[in-house]
PDB file of N, CA and C in Angstrom:
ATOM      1  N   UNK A   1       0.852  -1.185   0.000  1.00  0.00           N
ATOM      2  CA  UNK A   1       0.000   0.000   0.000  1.00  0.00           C
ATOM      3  C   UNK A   1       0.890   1.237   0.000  1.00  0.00           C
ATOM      4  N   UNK A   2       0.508   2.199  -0.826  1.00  0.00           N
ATOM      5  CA  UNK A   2       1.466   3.900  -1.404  1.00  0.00           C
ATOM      6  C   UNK A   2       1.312   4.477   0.411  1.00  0.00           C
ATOM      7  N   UNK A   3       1.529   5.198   0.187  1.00  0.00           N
ATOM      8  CA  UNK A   3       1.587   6.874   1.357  1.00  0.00           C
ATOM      9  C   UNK A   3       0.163   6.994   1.963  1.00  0.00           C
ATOM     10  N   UNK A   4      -0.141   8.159   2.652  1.00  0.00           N
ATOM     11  CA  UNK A   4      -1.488   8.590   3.204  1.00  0.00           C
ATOM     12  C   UNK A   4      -0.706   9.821   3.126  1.00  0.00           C
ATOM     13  N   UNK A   5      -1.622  10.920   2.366  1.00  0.00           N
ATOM     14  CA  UNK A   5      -0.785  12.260   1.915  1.00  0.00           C
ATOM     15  C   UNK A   5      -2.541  13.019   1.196  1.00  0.00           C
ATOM     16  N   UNK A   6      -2.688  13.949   2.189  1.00  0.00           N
ATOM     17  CA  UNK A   6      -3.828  14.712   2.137  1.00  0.00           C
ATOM     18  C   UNK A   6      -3.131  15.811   0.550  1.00  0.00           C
ATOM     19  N   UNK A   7      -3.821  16.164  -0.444  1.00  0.00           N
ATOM     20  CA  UNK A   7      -3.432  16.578  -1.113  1.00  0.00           C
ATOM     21  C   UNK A   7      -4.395  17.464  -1.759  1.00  0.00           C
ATOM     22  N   UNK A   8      -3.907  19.318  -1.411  1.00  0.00           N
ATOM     23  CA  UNK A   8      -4.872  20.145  -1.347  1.00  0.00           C
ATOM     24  C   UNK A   8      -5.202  20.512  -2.710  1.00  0.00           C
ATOM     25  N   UNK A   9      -4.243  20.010  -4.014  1.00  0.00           N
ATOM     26  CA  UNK A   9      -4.157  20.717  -5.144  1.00  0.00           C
ATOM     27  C   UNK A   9      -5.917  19.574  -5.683  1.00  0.00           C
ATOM     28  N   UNK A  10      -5.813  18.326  -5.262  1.00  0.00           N
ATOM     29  CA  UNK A  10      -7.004  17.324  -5.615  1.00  0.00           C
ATOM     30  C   UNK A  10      -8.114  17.731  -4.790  1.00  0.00           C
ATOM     31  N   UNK A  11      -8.046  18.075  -3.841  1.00  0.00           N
ATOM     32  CA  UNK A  11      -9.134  18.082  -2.805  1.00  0.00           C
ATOM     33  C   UNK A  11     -10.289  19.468  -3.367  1.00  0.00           C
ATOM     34  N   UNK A  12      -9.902  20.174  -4.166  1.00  0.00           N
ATOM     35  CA  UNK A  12     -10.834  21.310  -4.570  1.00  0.00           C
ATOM     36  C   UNK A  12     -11.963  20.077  -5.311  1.00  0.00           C
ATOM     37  N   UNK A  13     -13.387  20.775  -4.638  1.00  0.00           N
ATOM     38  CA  UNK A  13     -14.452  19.760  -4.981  1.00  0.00           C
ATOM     39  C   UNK A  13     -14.612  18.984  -6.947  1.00  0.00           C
ATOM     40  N   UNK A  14     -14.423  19.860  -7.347  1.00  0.00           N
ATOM     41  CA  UNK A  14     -14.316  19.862  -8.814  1.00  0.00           C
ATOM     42  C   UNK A  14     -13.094  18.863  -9.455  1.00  0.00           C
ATOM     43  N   UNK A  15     -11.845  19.263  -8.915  1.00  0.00           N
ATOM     44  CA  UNK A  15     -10.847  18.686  -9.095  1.00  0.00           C
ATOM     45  C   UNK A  15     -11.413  17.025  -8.720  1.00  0.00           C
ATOM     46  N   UNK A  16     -11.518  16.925  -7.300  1.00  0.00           N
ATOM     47  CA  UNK A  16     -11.891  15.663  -6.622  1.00  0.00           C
ATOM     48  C   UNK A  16     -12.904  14.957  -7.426  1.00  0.00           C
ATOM     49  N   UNK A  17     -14.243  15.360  -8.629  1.00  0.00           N
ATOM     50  CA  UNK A  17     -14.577  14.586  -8.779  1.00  0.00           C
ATOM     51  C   UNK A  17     -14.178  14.173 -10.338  1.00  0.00           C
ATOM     52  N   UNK A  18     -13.572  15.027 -10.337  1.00  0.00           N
ATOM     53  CA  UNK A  18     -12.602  14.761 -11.648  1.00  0.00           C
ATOM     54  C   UNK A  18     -11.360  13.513 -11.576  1.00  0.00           C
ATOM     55  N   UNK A  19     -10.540  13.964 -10.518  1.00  0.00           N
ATOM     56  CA  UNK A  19     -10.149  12.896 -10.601  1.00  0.00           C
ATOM     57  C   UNK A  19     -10.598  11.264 -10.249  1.00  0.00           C
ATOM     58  N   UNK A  20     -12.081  11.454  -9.467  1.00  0.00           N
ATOM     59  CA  UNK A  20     -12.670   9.925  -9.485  1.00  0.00           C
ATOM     60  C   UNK A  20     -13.204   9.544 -10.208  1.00  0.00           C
ATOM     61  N   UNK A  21     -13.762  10.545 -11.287  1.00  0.00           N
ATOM     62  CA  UNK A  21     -14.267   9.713 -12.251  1.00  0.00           C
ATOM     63  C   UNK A  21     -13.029   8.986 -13.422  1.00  0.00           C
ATOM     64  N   UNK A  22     -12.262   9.783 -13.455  1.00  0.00           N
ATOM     65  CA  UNK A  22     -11.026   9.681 -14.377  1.00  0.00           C
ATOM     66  C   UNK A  22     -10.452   7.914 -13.621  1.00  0.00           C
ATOM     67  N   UNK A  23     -10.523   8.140 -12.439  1.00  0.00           N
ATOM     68  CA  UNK A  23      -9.683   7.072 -11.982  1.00  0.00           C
ATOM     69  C   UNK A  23     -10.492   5.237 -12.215  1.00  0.00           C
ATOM     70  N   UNK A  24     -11.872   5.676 -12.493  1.00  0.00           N
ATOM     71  CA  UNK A  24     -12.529   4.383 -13.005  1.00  0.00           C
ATOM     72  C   UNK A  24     -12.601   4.013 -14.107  1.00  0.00           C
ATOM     73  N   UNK A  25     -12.132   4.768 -15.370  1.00  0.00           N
ATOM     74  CA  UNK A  25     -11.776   4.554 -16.702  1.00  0.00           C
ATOM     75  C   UNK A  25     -10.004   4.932 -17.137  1.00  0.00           C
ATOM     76  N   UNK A  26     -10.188   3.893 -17.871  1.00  0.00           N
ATOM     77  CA  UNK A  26      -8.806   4.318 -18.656  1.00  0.00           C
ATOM     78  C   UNK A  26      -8.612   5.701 -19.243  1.00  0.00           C
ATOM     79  N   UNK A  27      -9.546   6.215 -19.886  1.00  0.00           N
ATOM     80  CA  UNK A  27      -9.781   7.792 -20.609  1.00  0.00           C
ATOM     81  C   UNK A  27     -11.314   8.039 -20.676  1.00  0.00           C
ATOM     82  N   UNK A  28     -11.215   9.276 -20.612  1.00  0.00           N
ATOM     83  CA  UNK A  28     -13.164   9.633 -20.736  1.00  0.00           C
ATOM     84  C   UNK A  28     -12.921  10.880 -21.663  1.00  0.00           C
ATOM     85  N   UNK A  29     -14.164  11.426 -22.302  1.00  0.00           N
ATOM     86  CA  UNK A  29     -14.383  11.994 -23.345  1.00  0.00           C
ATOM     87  C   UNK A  29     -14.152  13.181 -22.662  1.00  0.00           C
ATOM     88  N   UNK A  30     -13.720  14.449 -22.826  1.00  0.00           N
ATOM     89  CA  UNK A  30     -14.183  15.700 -22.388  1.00  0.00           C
ATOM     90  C   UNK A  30     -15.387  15.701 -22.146  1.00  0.00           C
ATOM     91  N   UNK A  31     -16.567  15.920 -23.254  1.00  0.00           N
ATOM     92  CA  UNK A  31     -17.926  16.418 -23.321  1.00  0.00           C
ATOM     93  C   UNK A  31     -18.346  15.446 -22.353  1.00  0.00           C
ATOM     94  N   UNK A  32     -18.103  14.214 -22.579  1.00  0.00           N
ATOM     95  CA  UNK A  32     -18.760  13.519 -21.331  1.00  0.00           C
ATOM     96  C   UNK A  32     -18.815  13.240 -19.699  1.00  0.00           C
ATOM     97  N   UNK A  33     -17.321  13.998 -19.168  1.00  0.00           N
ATOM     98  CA  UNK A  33     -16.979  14.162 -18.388  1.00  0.00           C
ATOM     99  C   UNK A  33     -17.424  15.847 -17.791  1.00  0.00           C
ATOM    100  N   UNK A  34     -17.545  16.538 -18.699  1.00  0.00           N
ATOM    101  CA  UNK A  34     -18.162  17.584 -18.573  1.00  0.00           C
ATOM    102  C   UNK A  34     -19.745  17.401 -18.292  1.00  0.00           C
ATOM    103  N   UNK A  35     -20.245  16.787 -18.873  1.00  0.00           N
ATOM    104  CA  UNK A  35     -21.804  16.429 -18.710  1.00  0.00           C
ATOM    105  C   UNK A  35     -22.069  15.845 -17.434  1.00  0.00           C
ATOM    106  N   UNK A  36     -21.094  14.543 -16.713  1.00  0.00           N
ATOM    107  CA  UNK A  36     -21.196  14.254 -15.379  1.00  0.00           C
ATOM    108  C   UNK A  36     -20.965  15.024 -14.667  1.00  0.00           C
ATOM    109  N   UNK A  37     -20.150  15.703 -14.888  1.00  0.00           N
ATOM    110  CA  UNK A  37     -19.689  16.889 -13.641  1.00  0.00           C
ATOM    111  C   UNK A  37     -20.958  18.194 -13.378  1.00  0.00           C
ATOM    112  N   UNK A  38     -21.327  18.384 -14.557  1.00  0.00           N
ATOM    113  CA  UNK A  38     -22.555  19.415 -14.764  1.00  0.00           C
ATOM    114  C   UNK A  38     -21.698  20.713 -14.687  1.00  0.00           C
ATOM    115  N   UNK A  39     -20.844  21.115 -15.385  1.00  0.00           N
ATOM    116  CA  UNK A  39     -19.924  21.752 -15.406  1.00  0.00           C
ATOM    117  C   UNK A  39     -19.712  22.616 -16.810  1.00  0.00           C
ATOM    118  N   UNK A  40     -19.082  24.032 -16.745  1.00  0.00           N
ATOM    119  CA  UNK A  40     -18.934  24.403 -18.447  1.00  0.00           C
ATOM    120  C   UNK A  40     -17.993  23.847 -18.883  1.00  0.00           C
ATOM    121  N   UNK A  41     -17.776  24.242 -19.946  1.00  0.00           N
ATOM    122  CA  UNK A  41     -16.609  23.267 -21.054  1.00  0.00           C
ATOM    123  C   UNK A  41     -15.147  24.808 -20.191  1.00  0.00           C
ATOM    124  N   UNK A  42     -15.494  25.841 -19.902  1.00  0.00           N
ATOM    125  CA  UNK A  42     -14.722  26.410 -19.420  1.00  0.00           C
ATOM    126  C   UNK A  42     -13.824  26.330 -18.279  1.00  0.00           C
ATOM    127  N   UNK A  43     -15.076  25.725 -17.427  1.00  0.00           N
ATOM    128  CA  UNK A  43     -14.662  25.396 -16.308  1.00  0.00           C
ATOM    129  C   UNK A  43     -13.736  23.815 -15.866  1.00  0.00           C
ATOM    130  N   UNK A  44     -14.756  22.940 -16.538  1.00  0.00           N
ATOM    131  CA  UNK A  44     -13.370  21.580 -16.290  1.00  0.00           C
ATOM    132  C   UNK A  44     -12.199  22.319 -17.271  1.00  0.00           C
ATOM    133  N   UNK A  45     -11.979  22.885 -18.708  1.00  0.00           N
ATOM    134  CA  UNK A  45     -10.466  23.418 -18.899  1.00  0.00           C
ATOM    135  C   UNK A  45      -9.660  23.714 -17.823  1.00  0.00           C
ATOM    136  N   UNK A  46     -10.177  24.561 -17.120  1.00  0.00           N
ATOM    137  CA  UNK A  46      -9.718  25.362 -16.098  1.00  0.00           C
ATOM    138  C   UNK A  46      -8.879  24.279 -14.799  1.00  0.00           C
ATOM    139  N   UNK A  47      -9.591  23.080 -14.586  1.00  0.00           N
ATOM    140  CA  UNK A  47      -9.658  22.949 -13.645  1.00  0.00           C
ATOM    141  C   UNK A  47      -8.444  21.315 -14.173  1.00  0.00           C
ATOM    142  N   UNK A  48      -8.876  20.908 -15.699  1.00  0.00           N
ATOM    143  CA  UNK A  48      -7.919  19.933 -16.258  1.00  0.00           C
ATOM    144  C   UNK A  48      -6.470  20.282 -16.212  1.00  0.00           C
ATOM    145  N   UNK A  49      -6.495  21.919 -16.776  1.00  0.00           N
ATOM    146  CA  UNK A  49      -5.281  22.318 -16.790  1.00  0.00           C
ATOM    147  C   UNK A  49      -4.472  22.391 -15.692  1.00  0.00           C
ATOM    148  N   UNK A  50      -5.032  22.546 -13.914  1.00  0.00           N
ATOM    149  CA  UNK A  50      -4.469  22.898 -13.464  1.00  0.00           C
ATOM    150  C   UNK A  50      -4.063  21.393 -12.988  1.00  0.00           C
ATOM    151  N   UNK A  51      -4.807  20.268 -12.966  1.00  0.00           N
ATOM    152  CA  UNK A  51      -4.361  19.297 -12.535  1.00  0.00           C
ATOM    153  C   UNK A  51      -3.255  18.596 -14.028  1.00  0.00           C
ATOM    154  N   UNK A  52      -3.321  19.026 -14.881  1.00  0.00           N
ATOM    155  CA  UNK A  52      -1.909  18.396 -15.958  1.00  0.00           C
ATOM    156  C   UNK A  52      -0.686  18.852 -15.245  1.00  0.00           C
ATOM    157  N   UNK A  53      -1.083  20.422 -14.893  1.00  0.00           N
ATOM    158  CA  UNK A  53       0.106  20.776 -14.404  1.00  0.00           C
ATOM    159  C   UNK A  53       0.660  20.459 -13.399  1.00  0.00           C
ATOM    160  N   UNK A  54       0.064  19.742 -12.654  1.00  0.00           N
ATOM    161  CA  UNK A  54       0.735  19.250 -11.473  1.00  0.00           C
ATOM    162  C   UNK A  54       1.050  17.551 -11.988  1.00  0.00           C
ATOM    163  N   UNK A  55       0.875  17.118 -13.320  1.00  0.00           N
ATOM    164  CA  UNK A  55       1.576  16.332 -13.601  1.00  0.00           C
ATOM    165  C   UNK A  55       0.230  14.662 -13.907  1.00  0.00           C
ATOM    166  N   UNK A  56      -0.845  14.944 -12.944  1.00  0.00           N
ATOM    167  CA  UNK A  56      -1.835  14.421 -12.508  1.00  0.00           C
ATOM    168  C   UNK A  56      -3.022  13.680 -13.852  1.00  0.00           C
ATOM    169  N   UNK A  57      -2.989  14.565 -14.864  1.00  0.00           N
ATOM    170  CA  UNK A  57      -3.604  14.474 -15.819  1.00  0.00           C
ATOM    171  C   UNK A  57      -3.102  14.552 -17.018  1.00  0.00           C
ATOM    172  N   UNK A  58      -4.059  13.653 -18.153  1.00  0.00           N
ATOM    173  CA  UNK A  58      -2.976  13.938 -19.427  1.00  0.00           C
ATOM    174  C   UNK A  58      -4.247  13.764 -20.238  1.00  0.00           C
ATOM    175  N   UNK A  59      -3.966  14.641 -21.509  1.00  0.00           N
ATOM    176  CA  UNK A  59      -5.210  14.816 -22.763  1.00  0.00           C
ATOM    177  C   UNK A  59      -4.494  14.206 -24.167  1.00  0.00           C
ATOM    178  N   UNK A  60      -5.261  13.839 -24.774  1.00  0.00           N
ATOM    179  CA  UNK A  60      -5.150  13.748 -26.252  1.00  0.00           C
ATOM    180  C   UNK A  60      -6.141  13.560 -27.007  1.00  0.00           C
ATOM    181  N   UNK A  61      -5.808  13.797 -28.745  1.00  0.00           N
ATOM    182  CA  UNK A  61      -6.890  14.121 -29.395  1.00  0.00           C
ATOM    183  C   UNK A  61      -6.722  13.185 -30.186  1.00  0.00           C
ATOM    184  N   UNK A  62      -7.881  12.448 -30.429  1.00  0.00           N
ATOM    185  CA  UNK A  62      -8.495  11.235 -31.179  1.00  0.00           C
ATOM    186  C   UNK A  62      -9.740  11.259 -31.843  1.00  0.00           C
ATOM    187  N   UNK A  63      -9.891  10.490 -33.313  1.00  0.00           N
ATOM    188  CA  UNK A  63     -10.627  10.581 -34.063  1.00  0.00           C
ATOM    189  C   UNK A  63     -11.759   9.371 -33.252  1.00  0.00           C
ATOM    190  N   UNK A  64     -12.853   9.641 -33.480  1.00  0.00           N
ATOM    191  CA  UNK A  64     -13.571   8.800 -32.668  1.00  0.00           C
ATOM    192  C   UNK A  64     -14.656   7.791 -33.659  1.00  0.00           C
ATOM    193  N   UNK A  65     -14.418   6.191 -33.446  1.00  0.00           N
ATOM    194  CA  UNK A  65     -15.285   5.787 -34.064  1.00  0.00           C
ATOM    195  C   UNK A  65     -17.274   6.555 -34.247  1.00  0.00           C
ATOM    196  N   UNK A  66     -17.260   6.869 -33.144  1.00  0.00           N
ATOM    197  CA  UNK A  66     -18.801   7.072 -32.919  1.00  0.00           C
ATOM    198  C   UNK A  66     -18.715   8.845 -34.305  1.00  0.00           C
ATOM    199  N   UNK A  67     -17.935   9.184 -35.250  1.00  0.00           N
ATOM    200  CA  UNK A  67     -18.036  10.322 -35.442  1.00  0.00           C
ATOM    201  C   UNK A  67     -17.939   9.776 -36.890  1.00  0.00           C
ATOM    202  N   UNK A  68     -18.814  10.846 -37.883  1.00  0.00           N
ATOM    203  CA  UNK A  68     -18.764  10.722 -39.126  1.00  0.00           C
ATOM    204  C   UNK A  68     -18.319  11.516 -39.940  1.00  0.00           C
ATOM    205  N   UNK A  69     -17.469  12.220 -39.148  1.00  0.00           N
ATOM    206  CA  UNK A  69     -16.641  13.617 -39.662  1.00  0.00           C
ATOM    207  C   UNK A  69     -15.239  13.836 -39.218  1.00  0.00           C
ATOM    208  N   UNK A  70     -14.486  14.590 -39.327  1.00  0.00           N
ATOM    209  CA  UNK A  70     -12.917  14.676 -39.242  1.00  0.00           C
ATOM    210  C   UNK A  70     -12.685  15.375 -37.907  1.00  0.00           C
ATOM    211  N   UNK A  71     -14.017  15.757 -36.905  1.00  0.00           N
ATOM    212  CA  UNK A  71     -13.620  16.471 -35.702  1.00  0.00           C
ATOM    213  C   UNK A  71     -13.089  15.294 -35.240  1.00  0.00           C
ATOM    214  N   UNK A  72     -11.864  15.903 -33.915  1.00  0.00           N
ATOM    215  CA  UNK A  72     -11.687  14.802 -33.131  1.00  0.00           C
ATOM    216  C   UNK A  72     -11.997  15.191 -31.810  1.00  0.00           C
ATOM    217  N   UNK A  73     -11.951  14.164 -30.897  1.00  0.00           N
ATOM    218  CA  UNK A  73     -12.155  14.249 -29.448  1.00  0.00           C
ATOM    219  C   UNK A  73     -11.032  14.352 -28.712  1.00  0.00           C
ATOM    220  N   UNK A  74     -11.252  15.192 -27.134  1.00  0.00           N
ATOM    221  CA  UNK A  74     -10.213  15.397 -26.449  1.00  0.00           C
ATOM    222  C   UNK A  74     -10.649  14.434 -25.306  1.00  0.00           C
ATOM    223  N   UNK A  75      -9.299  13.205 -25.059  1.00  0.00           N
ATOM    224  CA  UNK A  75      -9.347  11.769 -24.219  1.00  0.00           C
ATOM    225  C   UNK A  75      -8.916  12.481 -22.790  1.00  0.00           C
ATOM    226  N   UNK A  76      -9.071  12.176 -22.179  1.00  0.00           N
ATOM    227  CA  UNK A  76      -8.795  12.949 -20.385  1.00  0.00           C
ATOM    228  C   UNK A  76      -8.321  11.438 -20.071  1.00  0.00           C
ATOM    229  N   UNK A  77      -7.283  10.988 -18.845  1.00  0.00           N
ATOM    230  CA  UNK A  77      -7.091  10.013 -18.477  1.00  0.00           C
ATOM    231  C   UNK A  77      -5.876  10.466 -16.998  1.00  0.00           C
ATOM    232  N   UNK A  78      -6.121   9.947 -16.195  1.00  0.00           N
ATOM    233  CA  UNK A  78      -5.100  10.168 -15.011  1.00  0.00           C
ATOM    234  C   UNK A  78      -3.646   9.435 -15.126  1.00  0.00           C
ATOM    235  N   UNK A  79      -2.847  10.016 -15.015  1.00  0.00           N
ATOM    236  CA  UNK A  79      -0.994   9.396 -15.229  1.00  0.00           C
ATOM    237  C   UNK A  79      -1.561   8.603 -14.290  1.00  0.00           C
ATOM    238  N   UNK A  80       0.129   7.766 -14.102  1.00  0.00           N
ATOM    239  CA  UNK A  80       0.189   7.270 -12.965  1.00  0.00           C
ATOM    240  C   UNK A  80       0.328   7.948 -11.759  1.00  0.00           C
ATOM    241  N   UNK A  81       1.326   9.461 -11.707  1.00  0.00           N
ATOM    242  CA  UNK A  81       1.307   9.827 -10.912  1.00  0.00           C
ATOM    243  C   UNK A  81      -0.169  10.568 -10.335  1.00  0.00           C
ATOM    244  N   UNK A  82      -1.376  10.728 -11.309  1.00  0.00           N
ATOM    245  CA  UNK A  82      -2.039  11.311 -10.694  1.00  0.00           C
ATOM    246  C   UNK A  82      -3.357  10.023  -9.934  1.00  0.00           C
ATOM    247  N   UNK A  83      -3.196   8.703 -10.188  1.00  0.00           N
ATOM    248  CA  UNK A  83      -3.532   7.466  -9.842  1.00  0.00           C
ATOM    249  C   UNK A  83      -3.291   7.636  -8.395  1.00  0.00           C
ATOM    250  N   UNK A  84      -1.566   7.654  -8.177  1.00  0.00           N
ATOM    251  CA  UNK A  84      -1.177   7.408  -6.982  1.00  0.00           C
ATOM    252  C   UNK A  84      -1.265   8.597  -5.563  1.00  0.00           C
ATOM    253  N   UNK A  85      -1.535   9.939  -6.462  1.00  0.00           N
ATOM    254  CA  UNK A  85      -1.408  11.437  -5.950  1.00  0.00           C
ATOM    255  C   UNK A  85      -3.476  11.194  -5.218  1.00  0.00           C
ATOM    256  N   UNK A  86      -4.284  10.785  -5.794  1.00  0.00           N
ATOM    257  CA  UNK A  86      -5.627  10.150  -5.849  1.00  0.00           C
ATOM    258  C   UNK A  86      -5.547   8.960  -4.714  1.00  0.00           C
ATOM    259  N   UNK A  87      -5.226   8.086  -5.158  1.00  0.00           N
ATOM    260  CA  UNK A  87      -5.529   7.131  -3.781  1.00  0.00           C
ATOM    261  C   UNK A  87      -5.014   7.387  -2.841  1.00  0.00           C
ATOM    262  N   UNK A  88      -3.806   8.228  -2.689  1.00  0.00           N
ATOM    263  CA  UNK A  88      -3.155   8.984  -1.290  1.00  0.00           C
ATOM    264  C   UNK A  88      -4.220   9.093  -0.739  1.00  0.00           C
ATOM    265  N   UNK A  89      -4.668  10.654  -1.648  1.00  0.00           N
ATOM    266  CA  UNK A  89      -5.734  11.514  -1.076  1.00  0.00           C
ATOM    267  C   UNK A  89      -6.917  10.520  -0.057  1.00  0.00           C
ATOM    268  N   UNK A  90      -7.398  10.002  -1.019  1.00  0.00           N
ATOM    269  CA  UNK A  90      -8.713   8.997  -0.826  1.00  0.00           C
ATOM    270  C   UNK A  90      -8.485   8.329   0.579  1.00  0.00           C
ATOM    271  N   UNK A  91      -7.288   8.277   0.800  1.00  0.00           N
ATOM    272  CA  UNK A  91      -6.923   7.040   1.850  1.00  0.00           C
ATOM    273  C   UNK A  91      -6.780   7.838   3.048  1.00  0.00           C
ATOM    274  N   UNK A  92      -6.247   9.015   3.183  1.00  0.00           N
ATOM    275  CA  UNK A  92      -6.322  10.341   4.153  1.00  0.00           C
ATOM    276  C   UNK A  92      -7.548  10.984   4.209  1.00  0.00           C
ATOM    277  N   UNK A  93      -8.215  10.928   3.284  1.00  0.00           N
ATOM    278  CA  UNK A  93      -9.382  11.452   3.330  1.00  0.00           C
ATOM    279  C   UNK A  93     -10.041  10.319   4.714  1.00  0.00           C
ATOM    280  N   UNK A  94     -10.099   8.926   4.522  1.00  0.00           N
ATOM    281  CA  UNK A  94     -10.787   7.874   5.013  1.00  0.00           C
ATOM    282  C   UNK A  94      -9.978   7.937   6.700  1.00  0.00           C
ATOM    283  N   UNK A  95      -8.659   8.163   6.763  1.00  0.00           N
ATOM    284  CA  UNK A  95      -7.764   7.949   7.968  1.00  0.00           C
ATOM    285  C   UNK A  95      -8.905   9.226   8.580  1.00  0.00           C
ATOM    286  N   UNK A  96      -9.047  10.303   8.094  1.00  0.00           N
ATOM    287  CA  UNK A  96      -9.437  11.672   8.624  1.00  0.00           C
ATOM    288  C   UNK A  96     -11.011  11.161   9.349  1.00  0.00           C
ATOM    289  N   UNK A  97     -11.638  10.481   8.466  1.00  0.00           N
ATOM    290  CA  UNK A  97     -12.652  10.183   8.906  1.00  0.00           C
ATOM    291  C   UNK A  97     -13.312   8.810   9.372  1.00  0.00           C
ATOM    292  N   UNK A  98     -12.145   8.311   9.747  1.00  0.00           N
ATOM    293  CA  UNK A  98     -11.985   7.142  10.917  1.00  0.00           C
ATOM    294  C   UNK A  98     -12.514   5.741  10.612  1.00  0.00           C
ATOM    295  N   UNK A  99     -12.317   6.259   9.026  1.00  0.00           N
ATOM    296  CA  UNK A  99     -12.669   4.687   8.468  1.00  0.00           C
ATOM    297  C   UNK A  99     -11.769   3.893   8.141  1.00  0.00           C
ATOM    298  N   UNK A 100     -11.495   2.178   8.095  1.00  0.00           N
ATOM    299  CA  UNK A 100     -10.457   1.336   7.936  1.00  0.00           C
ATOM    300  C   UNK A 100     -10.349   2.020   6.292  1.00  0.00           C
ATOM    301  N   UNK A 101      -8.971   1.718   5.996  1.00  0.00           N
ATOM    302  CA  UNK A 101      -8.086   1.992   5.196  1.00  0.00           C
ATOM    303  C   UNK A 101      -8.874   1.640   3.647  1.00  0.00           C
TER     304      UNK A 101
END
């Protein structure tokens, strides 16, 4: 088992459910991750960018079977480090609130 490491840059509510949803798929769509969150397309940017920059998140652009045209989609997916920066959290979060590990 990693660290127990409260981590304030994840813990912003938005961030946090960004990175749990991210952490149950391999990659998720922007628009669709935007749609769970109930969020603008401005606001997860905002909030993707700040977690890439901490290393946490990573994007790329892919042509998507489901599309009948040359747009492509932007893939969202958590590194490893932002996997392990995430279950820290999760696990301090749980120590904090006095639940087994």
């Amino acid at each position: 088992m990693g660290d127990t490491r409260f981590d304030t840059l994840i813990h912003a509510p938005v961030r946090l459910r960004i990175c749990g949803l991210l952490r149950q798929a391999e990659r998720i769509d922007f628009a669709v991750l935007r749609d769970a969150l109930g969020v603008s397309d401005a606001t997860l940017s905002k909030h993707v960018k700040t977690l890439a920059s901490a290393g946490y998140v990573s994007s790329g652009r892919a042509a998507s079977s489901d599309r009948h045209d040359a747009r492509q989609i932007t893939w969202l997916s958590l590194t490893a480090a932002g996997r392990e920066a995430f279950d820290a959290h999760v696990r301090a979060l749980r120590e904090i609130a006095g639940l087994p590990g």
